[in-house]
Protein backbone atom coordinates (compact mmCIF):
# COMPACT_ATOMS: atom_id res chain seq x y z
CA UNK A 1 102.60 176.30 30.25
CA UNK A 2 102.62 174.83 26.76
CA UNK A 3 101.70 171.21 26.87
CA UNK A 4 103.48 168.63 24.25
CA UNK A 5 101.61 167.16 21.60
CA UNK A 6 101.66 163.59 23.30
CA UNK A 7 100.36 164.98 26.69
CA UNK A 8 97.75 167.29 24.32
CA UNK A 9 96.38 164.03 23.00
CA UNK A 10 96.58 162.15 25.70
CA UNK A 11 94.13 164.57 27.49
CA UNK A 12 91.72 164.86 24.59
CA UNK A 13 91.57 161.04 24.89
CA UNK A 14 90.33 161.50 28.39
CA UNK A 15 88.13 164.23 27.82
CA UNK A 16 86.43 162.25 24.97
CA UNK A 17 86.23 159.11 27.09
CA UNK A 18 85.10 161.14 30.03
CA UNK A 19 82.27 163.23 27.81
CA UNK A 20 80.96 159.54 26.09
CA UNK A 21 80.61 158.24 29.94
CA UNK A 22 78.87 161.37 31.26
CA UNK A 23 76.34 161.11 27.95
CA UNK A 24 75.50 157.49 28.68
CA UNK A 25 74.76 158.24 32.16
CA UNK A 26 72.73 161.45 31.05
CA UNK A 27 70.42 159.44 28.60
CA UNK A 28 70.38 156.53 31.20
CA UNK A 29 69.28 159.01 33.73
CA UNK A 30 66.54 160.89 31.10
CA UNK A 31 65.28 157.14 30.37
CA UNK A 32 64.95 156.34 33.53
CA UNK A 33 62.89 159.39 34.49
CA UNK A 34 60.77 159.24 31.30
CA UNK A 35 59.76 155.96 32.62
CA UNK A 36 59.19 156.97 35.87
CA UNK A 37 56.78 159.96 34.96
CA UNK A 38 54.77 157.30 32.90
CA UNK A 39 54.46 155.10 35.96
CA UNK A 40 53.45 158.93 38.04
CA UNK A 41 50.73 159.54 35.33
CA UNK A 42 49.05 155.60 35.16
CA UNK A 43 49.24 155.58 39.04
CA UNK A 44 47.24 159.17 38.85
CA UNK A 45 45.08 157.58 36.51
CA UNK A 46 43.98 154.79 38.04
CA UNK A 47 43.64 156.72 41.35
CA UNK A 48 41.25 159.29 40.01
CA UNK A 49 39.29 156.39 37.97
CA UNK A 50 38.42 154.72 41.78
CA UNK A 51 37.90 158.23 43.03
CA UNK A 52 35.58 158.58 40.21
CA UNK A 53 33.88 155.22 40.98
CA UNK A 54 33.69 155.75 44.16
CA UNK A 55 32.15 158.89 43.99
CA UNK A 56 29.03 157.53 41.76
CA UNK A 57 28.73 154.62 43.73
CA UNK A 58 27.84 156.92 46.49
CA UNK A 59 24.85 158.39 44.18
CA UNK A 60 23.53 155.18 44.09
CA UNK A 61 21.16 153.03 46.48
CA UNK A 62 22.83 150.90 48.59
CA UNK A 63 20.57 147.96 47.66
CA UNK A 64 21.58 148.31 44.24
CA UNK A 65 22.89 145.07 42.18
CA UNK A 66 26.85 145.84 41.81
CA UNK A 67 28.81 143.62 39.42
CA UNK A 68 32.78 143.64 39.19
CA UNK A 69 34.82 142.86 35.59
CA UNK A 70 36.54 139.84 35.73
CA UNK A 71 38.02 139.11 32.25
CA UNK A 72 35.23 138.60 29.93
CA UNK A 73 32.40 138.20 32.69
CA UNK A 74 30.78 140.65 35.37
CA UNK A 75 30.22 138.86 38.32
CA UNK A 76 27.86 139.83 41.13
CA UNK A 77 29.77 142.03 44.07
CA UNK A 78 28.40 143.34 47.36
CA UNK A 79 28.75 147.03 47.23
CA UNK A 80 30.26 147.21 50.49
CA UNK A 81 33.36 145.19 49.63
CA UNK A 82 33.65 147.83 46.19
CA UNK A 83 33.80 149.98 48.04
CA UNK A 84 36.57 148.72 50.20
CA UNK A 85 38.64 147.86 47.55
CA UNK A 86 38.43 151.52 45.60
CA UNK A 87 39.20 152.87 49.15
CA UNK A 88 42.02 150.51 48.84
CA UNK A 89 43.47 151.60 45.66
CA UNK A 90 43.08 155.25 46.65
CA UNK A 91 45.33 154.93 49.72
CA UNK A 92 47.65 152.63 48.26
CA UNK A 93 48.01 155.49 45.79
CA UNK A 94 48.59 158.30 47.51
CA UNK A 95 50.42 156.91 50.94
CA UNK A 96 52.90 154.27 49.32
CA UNK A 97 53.20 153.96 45.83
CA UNK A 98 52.95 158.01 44.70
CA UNK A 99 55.07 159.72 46.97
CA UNK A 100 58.39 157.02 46.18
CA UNK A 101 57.60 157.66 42.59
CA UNK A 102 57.97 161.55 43.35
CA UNK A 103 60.99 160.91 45.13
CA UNK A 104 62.54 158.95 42.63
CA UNK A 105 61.28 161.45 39.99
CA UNK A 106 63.36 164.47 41.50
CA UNK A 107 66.33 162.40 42.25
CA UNK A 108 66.52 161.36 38.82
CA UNK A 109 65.90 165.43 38.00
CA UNK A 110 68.57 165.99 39.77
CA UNK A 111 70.56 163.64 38.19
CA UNK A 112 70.17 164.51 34.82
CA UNK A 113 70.72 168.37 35.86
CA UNK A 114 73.88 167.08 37.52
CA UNK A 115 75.01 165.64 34.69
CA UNK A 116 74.11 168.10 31.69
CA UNK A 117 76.12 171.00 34.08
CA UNK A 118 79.00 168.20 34.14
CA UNK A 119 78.98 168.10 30.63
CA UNK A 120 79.02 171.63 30.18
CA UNK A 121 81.83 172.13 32.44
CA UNK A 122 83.68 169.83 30.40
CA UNK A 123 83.17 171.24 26.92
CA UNK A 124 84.43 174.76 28.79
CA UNK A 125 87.05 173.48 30.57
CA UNK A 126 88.59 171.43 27.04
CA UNK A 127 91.85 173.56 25.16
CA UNK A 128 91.10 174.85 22.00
């Protein structure tokens, strides 16, 4: 079936509207995800800085001095509530705030995936 020059512009028009949409969303979606592996990699970071803490705070007497950075100033801390507060962060970490970032991470995986096949399909799907 031969299409007519009006109806062969007519669905260019739509495939060109249709493939600007689907980019937008693509590089929306990559944006999004770029961000959210950034967010993955300072939550890892901070998480294996308190391990790390932790860990030589252990090597260390128990009736040790420990001081705490607050802005410009160090102020005395009892070890015990330290080490509360890395044990804190740690499970914060890895129970709550990792595992949605994962999830979010391979939904927006997905996403973009979903998309760039869209896109494809498009550009093979187009007339000559």
């Amino acid at each position: 079936m031969k299409l007519s020059q009006q109806d062969h512009r007519l669905l260019m028009e739509q495939a060109q509207r249709t493939f600007v949409e689907l980019r937008n969303k693509q590089m929306e979606f990559s944006k999004q995800l770029n961000t959210t592996r950034n967010q993955i990699a300072v939550l890892e970071r901070g998480k294996k800085r308190a391990e790390l803490t932790l860990q030589e705070l252990s090597k260390v007497d128990a009736s040790t001095r420990t001081f705490v950075g607050v802005g410009r100033m160090f102020m005395l801390t009892p070890r015990q509530e330290i080490d509360v507060k890395l044990k804190k962060t740690i499970q914060v970490c890895e129970k709550d705030e990792l595992p949605a970032l994962m999830k979010k991470r391979e939904y927006l995986e997905r996403q973009v995936q979903d998309t760039t096949r869209n896109l494809q399909e498009l550009r093979a799907a187009l007339p000559s």
